[in-house]
PDB file of N, CA and C in Angstrom:
ATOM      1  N   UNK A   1      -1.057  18.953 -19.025  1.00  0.00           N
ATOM      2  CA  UNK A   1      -1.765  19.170 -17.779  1.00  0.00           C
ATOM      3  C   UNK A   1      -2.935  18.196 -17.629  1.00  0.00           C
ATOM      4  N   UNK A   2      -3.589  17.999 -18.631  1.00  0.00           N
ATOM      5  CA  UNK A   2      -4.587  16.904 -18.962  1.00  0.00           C
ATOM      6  C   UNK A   2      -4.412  15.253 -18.657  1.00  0.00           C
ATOM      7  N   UNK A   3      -2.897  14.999 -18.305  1.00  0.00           N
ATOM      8  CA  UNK A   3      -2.230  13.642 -18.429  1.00  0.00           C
ATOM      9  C   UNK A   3      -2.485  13.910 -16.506  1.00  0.00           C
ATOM     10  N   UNK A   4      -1.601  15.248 -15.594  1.00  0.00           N
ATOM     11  CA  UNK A   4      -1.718  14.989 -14.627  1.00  0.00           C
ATOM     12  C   UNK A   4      -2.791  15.216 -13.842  1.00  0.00           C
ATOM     13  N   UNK A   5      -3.873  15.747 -14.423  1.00  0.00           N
ATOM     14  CA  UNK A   5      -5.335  15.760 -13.995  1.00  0.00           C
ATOM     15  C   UNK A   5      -6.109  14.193 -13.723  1.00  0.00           C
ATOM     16  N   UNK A   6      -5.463  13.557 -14.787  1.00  0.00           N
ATOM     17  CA  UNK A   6      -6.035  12.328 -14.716  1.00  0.00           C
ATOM     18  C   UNK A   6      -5.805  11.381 -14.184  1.00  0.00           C
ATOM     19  N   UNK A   7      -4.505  11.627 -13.973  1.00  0.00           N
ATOM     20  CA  UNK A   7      -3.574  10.585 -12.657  1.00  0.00           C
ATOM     21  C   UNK A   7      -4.258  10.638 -11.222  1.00  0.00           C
ATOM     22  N   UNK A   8      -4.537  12.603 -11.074  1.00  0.00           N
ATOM     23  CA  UNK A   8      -4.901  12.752  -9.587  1.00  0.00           C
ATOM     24  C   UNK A   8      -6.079  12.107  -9.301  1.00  0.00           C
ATOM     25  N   UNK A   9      -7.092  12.295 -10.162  1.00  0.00           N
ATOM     26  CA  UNK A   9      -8.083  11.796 -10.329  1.00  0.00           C
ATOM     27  C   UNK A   9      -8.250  10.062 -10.074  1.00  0.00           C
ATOM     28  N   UNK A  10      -7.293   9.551 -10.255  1.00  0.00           N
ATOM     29  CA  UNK A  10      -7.283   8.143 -10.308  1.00  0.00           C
ATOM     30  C   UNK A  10      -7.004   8.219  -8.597  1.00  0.00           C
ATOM     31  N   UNK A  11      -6.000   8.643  -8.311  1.00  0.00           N
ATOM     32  CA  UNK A  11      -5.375   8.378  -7.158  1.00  0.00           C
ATOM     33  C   UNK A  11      -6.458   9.161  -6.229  1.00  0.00           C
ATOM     34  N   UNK A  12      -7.099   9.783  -6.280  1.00  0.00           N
ATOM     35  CA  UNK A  12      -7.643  10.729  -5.222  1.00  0.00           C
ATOM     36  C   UNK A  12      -9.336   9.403  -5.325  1.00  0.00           C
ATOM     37  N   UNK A  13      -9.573   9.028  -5.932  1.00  0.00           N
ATOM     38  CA  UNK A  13     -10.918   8.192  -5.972  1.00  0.00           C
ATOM     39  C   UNK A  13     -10.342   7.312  -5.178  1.00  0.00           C
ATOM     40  N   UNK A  14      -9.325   6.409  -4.811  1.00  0.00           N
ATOM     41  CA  UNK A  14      -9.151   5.302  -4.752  1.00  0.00           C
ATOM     42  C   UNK A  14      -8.469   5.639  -3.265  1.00  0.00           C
ATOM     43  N   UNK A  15      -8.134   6.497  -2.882  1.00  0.00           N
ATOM     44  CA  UNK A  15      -7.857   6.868  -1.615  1.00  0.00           C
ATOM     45  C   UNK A  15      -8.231   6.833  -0.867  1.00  0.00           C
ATOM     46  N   UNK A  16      -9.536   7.326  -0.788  1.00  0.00           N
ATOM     47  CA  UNK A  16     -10.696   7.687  -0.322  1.00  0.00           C
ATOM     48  C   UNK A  16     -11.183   5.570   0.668  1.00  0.00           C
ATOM     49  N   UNK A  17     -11.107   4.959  -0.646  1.00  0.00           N
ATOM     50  CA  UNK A  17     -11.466   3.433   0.096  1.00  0.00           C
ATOM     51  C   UNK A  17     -10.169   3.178   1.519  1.00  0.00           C
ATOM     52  N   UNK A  18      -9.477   3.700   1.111  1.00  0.00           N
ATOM     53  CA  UNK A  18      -8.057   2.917   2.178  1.00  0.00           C
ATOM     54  C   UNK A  18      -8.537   2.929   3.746  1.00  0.00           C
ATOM     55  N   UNK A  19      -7.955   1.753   4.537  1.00  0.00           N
ATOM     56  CA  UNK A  19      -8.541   1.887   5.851  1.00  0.00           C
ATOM     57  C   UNK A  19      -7.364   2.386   6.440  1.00  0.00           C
ATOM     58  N   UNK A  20      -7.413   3.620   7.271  1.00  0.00           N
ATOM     59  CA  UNK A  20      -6.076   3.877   7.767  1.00  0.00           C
ATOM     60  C   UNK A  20      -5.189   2.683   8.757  1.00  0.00           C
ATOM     61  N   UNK A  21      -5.598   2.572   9.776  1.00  0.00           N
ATOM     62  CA  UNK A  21      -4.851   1.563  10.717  1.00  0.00           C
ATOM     63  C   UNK A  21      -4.284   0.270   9.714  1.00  0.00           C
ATOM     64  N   UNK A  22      -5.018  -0.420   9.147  1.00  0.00           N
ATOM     65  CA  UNK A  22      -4.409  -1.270   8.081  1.00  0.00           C
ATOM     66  C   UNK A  22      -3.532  -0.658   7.373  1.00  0.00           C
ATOM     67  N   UNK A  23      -3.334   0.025   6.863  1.00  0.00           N
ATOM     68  CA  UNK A  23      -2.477   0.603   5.903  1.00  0.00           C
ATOM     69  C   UNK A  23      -1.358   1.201   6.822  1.00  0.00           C
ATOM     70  N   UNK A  24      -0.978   1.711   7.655  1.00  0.00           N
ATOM     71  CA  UNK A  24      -0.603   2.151   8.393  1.00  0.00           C
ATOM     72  C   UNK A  24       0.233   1.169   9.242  1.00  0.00           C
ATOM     73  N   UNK A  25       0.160  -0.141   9.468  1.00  0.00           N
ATOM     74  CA  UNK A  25       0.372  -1.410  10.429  1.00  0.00           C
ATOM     75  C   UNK A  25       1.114  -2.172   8.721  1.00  0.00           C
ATOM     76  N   UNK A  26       0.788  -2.570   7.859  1.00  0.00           N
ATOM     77  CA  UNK A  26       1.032  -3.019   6.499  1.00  0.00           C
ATOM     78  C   UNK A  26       2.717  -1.842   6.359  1.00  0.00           C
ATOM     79  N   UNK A  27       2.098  -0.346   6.326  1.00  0.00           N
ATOM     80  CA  UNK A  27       3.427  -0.271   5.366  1.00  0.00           C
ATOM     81  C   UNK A  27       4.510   0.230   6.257  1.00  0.00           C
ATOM     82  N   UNK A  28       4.273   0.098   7.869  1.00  0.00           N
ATOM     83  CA  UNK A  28       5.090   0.073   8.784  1.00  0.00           C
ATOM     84  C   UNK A  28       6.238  -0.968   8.879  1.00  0.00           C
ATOM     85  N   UNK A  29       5.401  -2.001   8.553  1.00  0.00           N
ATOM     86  CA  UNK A  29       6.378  -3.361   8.250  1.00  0.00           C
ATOM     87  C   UNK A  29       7.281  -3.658   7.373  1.00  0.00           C
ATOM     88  N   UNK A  30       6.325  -3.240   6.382  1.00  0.00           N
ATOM     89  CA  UNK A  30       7.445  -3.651   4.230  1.00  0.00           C
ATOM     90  C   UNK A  30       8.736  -2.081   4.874  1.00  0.00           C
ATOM     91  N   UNK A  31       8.107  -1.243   5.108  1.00  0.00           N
ATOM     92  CA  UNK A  31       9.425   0.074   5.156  1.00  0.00           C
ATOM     93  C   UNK A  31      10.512  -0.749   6.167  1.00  0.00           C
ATOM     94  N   UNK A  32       9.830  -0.862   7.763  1.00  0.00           N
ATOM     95  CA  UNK A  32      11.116  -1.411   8.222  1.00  0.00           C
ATOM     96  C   UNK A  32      11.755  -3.160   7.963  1.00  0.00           C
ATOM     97  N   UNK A  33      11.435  -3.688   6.847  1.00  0.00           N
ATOM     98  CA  UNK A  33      11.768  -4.664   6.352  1.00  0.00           C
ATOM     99  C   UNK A  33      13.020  -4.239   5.102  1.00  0.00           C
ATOM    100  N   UNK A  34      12.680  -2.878   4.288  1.00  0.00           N
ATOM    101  CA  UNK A  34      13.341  -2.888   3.207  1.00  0.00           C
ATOM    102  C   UNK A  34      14.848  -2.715   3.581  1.00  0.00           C
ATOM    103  N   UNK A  35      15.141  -2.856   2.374  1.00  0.00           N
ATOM    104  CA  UNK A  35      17.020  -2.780   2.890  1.00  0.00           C
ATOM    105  C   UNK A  35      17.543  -2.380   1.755  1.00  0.00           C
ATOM    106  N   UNK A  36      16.889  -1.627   0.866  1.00  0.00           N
ATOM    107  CA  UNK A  36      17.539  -0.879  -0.594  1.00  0.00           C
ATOM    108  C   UNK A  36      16.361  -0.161  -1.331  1.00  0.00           C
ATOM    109  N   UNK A  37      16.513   0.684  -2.227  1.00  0.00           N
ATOM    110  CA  UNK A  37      15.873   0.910  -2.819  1.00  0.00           C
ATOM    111  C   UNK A  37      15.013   0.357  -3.924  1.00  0.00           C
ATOM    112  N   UNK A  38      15.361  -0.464  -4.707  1.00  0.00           N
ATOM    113  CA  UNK A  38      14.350  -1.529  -5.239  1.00  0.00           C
ATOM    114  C   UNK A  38      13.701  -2.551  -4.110  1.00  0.00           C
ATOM    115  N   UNK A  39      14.174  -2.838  -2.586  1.00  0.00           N
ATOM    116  CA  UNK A  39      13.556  -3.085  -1.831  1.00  0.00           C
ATOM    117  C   UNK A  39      11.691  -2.572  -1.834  1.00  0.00           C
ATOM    118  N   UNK A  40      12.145  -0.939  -1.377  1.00  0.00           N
ATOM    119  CA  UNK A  40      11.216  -0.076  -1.241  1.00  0.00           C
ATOM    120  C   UNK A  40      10.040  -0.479  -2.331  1.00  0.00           C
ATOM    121  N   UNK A  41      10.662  -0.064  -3.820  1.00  0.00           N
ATOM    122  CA  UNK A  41       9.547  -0.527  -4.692  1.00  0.00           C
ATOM    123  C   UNK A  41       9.225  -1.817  -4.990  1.00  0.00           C
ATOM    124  N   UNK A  42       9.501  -2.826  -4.950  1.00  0.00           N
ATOM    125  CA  UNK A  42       8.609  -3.884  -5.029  1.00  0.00           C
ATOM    126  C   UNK A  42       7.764  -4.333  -3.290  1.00  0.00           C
ATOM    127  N   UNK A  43       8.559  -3.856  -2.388  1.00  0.00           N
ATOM    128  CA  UNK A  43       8.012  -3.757  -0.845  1.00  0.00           C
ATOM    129  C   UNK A  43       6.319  -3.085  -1.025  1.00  0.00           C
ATOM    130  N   UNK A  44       6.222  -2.440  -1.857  1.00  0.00           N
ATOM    131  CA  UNK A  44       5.240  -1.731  -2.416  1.00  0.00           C
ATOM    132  C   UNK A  44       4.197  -2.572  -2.909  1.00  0.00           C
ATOM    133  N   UNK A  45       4.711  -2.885  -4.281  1.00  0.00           N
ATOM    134  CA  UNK A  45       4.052  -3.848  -4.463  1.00  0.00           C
ATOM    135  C   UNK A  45       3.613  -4.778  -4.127  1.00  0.00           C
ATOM    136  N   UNK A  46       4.699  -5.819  -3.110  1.00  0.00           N
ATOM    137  CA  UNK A  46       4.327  -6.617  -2.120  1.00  0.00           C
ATOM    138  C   UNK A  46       2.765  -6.228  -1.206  1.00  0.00           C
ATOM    139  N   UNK A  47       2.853  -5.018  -0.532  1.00  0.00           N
ATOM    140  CA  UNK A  47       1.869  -4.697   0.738  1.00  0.00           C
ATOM    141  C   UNK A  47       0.803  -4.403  -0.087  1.00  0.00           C
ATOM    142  N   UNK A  48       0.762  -3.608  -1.572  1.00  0.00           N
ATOM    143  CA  UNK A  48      -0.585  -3.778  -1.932  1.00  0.00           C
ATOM    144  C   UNK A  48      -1.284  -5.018  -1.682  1.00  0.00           C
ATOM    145  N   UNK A  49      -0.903  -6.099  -2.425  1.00  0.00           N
ATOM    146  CA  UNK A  49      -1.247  -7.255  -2.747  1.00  0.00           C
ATOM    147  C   UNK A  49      -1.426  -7.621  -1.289  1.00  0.00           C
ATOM    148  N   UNK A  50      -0.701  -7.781  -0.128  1.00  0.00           N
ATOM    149  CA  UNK A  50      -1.063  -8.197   1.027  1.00  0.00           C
ATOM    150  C   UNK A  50      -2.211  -7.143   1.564  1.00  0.00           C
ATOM    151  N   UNK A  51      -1.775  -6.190   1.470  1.00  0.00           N
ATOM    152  CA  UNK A  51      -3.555  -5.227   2.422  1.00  0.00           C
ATOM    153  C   UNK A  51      -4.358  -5.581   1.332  1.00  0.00           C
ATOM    154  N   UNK A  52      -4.955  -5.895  -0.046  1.00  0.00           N
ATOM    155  CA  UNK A  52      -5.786  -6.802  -0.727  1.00  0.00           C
ATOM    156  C   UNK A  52      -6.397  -8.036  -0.226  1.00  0.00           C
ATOM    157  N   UNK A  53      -5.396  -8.675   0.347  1.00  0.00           N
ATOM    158  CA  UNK A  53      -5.337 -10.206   0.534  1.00  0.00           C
ATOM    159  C   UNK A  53      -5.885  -9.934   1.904  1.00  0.00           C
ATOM    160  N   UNK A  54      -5.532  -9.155   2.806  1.00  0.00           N
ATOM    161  CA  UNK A  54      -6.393  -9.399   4.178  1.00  0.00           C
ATOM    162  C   UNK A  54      -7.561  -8.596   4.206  1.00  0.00           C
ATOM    163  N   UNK A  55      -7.733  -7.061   3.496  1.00  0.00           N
ATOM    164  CA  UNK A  55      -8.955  -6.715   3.396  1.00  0.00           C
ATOM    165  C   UNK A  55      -9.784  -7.831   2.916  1.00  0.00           C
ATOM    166  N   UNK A  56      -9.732  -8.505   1.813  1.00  0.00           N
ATOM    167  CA  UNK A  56     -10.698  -9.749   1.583  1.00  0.00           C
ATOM    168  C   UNK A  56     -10.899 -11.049   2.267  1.00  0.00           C
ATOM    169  N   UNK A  57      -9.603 -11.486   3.014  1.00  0.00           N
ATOM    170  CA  UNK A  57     -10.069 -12.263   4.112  1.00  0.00           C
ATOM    171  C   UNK A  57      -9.973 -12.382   4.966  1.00  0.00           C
ATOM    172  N   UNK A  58     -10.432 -10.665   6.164  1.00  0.00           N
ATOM    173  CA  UNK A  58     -10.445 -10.230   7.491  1.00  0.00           C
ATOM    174  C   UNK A  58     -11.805 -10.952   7.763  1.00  0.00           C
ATOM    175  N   UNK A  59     -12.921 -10.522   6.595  1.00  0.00           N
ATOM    176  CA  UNK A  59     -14.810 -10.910   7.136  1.00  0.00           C
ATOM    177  C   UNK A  59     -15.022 -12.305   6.960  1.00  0.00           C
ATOM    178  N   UNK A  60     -13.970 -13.006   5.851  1.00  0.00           N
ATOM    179  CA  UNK A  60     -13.947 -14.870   5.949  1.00  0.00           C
ATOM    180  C   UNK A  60     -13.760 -15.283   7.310  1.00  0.00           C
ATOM    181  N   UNK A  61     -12.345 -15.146   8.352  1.00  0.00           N
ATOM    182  CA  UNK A  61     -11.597 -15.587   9.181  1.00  0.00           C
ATOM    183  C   UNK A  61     -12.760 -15.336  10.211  1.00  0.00           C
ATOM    184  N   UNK A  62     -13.000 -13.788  10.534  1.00  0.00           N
ATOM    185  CA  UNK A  62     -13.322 -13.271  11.850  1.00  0.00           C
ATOM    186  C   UNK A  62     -15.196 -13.134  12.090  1.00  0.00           C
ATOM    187  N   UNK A  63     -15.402 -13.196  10.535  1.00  0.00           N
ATOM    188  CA  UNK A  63     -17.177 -12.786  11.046  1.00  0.00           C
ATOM    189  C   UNK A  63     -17.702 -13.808   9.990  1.00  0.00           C
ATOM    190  N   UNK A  64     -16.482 -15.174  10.017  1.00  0.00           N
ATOM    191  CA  UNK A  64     -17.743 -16.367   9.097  1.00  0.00           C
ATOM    192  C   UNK A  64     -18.729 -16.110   7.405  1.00  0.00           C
ATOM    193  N   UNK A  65     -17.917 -15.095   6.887  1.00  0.00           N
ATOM    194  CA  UNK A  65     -18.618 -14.796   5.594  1.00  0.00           C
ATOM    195  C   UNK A  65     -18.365 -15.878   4.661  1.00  0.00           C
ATOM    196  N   UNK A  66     -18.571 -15.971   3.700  1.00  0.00           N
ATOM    197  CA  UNK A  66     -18.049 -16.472   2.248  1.00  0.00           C
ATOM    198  C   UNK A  66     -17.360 -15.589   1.896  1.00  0.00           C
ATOM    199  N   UNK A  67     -16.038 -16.255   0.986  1.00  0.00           N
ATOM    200  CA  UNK A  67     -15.331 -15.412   0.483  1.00  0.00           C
ATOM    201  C   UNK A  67     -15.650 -14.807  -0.942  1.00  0.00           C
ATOM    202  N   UNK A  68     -15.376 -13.554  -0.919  1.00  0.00           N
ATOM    203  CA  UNK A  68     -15.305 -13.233  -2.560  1.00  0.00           C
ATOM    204  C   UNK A  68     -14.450 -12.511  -3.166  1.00  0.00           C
ATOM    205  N   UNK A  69     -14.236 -12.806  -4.217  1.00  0.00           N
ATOM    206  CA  UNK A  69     -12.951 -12.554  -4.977  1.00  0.00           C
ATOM    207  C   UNK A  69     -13.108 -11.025  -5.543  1.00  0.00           C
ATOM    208  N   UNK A  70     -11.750 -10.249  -5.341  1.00  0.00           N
ATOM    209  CA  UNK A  70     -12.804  -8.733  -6.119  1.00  0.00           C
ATOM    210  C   UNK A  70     -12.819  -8.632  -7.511  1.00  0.00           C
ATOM    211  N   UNK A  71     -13.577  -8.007  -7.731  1.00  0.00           N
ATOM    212  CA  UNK A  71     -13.817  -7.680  -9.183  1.00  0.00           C
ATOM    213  C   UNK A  71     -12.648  -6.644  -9.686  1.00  0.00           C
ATOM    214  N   UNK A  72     -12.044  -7.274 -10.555  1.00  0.00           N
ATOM    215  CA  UNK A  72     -10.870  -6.465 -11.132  1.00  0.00           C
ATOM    216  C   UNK A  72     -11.238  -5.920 -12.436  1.00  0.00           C
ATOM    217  N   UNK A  73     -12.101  -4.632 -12.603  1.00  0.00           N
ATOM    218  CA  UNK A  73     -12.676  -4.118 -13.095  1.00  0.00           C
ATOM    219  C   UNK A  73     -12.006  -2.589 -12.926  1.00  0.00           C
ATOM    220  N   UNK A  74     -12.700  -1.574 -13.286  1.00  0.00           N
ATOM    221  CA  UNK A  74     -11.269  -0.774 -13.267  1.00  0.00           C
ATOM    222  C   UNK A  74     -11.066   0.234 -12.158  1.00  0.00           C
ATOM    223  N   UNK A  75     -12.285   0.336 -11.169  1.00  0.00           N
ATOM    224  CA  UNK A  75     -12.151   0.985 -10.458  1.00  0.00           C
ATOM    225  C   UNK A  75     -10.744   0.177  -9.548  1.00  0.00           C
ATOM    226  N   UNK A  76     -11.141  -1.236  -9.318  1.00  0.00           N
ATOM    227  CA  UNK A  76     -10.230  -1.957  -8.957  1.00  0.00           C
ATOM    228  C   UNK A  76      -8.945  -1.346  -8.951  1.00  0.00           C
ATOM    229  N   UNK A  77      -8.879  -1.293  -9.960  1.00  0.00           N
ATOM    230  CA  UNK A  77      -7.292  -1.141 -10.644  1.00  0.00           C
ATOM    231  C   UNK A  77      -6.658   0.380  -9.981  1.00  0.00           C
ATOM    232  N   UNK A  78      -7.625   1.483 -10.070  1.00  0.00           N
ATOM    233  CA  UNK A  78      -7.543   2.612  -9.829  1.00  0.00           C
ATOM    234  C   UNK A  78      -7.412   2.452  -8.242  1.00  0.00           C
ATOM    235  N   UNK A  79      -8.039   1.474  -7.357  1.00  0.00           N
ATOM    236  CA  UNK A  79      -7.538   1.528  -6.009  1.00  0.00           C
ATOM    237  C   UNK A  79      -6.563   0.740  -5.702  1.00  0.00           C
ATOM    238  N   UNK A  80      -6.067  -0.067  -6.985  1.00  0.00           N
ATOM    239  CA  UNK A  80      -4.671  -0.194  -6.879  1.00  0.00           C
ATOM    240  C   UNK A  80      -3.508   0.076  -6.462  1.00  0.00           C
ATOM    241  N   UNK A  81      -3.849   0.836  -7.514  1.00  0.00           N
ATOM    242  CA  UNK A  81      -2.626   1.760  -8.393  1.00  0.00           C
ATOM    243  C   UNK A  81      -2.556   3.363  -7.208  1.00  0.00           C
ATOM    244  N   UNK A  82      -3.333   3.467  -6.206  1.00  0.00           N
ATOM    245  CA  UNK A  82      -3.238   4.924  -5.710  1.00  0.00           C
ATOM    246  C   UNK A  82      -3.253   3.990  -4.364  1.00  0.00           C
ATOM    247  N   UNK A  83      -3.182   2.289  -4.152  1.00  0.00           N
ATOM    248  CA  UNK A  83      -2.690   2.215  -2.341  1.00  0.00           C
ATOM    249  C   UNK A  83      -0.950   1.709  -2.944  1.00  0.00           C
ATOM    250  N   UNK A  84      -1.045   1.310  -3.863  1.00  0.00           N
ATOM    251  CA  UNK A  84       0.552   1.270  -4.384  1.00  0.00           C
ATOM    252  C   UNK A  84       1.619   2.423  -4.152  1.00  0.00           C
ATOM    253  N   UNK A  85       1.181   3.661  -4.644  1.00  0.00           N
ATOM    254  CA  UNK A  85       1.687   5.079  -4.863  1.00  0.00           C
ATOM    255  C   UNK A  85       1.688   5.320  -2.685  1.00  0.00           C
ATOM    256  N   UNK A  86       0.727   4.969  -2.136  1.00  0.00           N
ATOM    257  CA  UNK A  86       0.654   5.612  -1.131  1.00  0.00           C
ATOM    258  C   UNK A  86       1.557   4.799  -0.256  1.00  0.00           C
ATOM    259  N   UNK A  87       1.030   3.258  -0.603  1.00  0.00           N
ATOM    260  CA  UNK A  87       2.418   2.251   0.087  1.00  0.00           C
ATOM    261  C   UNK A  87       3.874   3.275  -0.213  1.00  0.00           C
ATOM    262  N   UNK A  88       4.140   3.070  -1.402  1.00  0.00           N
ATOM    263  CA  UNK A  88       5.506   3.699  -1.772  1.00  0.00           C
ATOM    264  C   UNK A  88       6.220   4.880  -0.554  1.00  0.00           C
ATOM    265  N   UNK A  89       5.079   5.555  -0.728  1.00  0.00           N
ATOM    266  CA  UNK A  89       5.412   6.824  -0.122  1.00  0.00           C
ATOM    267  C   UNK A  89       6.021   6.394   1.645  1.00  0.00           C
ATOM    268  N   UNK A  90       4.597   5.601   2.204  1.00  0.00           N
ATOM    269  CA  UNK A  90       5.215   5.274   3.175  1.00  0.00           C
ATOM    270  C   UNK A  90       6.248   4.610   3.481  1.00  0.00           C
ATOM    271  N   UNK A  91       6.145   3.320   2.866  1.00  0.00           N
ATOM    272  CA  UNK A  91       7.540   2.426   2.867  1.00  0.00           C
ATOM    273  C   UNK A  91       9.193   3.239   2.922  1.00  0.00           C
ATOM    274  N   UNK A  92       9.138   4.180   1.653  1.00  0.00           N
ATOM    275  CA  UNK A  92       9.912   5.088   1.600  1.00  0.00           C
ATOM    276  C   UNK A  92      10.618   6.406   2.797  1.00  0.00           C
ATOM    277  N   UNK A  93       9.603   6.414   3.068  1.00  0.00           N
ATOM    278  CA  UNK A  93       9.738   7.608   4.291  1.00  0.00           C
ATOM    279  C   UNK A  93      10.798   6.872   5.819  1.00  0.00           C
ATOM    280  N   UNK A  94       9.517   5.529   5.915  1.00  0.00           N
ATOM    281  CA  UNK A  94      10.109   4.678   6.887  1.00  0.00           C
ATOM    282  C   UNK A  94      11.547   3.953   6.389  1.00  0.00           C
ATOM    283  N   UNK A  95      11.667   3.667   5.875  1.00  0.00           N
ATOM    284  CA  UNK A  95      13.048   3.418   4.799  1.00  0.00           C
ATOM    285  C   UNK A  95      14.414   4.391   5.272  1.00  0.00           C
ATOM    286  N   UNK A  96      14.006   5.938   4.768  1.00  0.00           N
ATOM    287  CA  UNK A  96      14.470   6.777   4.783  1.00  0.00           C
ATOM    288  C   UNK A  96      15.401   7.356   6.190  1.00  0.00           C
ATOM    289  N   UNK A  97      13.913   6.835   7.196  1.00  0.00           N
ATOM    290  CA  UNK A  97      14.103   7.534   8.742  1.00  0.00           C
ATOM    291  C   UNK A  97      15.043   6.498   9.047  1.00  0.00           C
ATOM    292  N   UNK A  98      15.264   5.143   9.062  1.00  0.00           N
ATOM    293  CA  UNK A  98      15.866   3.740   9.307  1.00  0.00           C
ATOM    294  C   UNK A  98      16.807   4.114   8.498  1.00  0.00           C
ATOM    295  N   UNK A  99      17.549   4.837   7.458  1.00  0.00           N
ATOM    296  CA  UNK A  99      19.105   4.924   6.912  1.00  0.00           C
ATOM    297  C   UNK A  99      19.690   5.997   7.720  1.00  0.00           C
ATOM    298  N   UNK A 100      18.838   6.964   8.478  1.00  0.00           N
ATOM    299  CA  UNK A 100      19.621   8.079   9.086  1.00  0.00           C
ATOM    300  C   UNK A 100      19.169   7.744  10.224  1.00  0.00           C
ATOM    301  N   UNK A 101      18.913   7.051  11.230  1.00  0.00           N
ATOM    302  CA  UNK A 101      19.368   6.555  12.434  1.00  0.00           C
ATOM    303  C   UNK A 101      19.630   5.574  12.130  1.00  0.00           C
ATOM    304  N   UNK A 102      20.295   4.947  11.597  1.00  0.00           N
ATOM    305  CA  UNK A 102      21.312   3.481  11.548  1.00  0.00           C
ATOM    306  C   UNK A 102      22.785   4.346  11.428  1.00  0.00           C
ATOM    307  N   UNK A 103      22.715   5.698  10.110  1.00  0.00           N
ATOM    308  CA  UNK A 103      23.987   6.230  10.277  1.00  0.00           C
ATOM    309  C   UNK A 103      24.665   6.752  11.170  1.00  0.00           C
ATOM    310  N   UNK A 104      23.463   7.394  11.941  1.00  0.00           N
ATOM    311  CA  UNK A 104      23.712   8.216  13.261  1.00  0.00           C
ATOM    312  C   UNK A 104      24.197   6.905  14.111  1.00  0.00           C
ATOM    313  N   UNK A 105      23.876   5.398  14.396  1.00  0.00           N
ATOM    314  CA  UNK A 105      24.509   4.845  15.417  1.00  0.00           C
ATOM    315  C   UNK A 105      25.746   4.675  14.941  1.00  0.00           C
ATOM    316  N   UNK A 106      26.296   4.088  13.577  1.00  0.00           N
ATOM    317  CA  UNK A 106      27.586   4.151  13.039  1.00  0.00           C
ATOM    318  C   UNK A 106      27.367   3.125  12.808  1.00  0.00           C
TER     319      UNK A 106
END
């Protein structure tokens, strides 16, 4: 019980950072892009790394900042690892809805 306390814990801290509409627009895309199930999971992996890549250079492009690189330290990792799990979920779902109306057209 101690192993899944600590998982939630990871995932529930790191949740909390996610911007919905980004995330939401991101794993709308990788889901209706996938076309198998190892699709889905590395599609996952893929959109982390991309909602990473534009959360860090939305304030370069649009509001003239300097860029900075994040610190991959472990909270890092922990908001990883819980927009990964949440990508999944979505990608999956959208995945899911796209095999049963594709079957339904024939």
């Amino acid at each position: 019980m101690d192993l899944i306390n600590a998982w939630w814990a990871i995932i529930r801290d790191g949740v909390h950072h996610i911007q919905p509409v980004q995330f939401v627009i991101i794993g709308l895309i990788f889901g209706w892009m996938a076309s198998s199930v190892g699709a889905v999971v590395f599609g996952s992996l893929a959109a982390s790394v991309l909602y990473i890549a534009v959360d860090r250079l939305w304030p370069v492009v649009f509001q003239h900042q300097t860029f900075a690189m994040p610190a991959f330290n472990t909270e890092f990792w922990h908001f990883f690892l819980s927009l990964y799990f949440a990508f999944l979920v979505i990608v999956a779902v959208v995945y899911i809805v796209k095999q049963i109306v594709e079957s339904i057209r024939g």
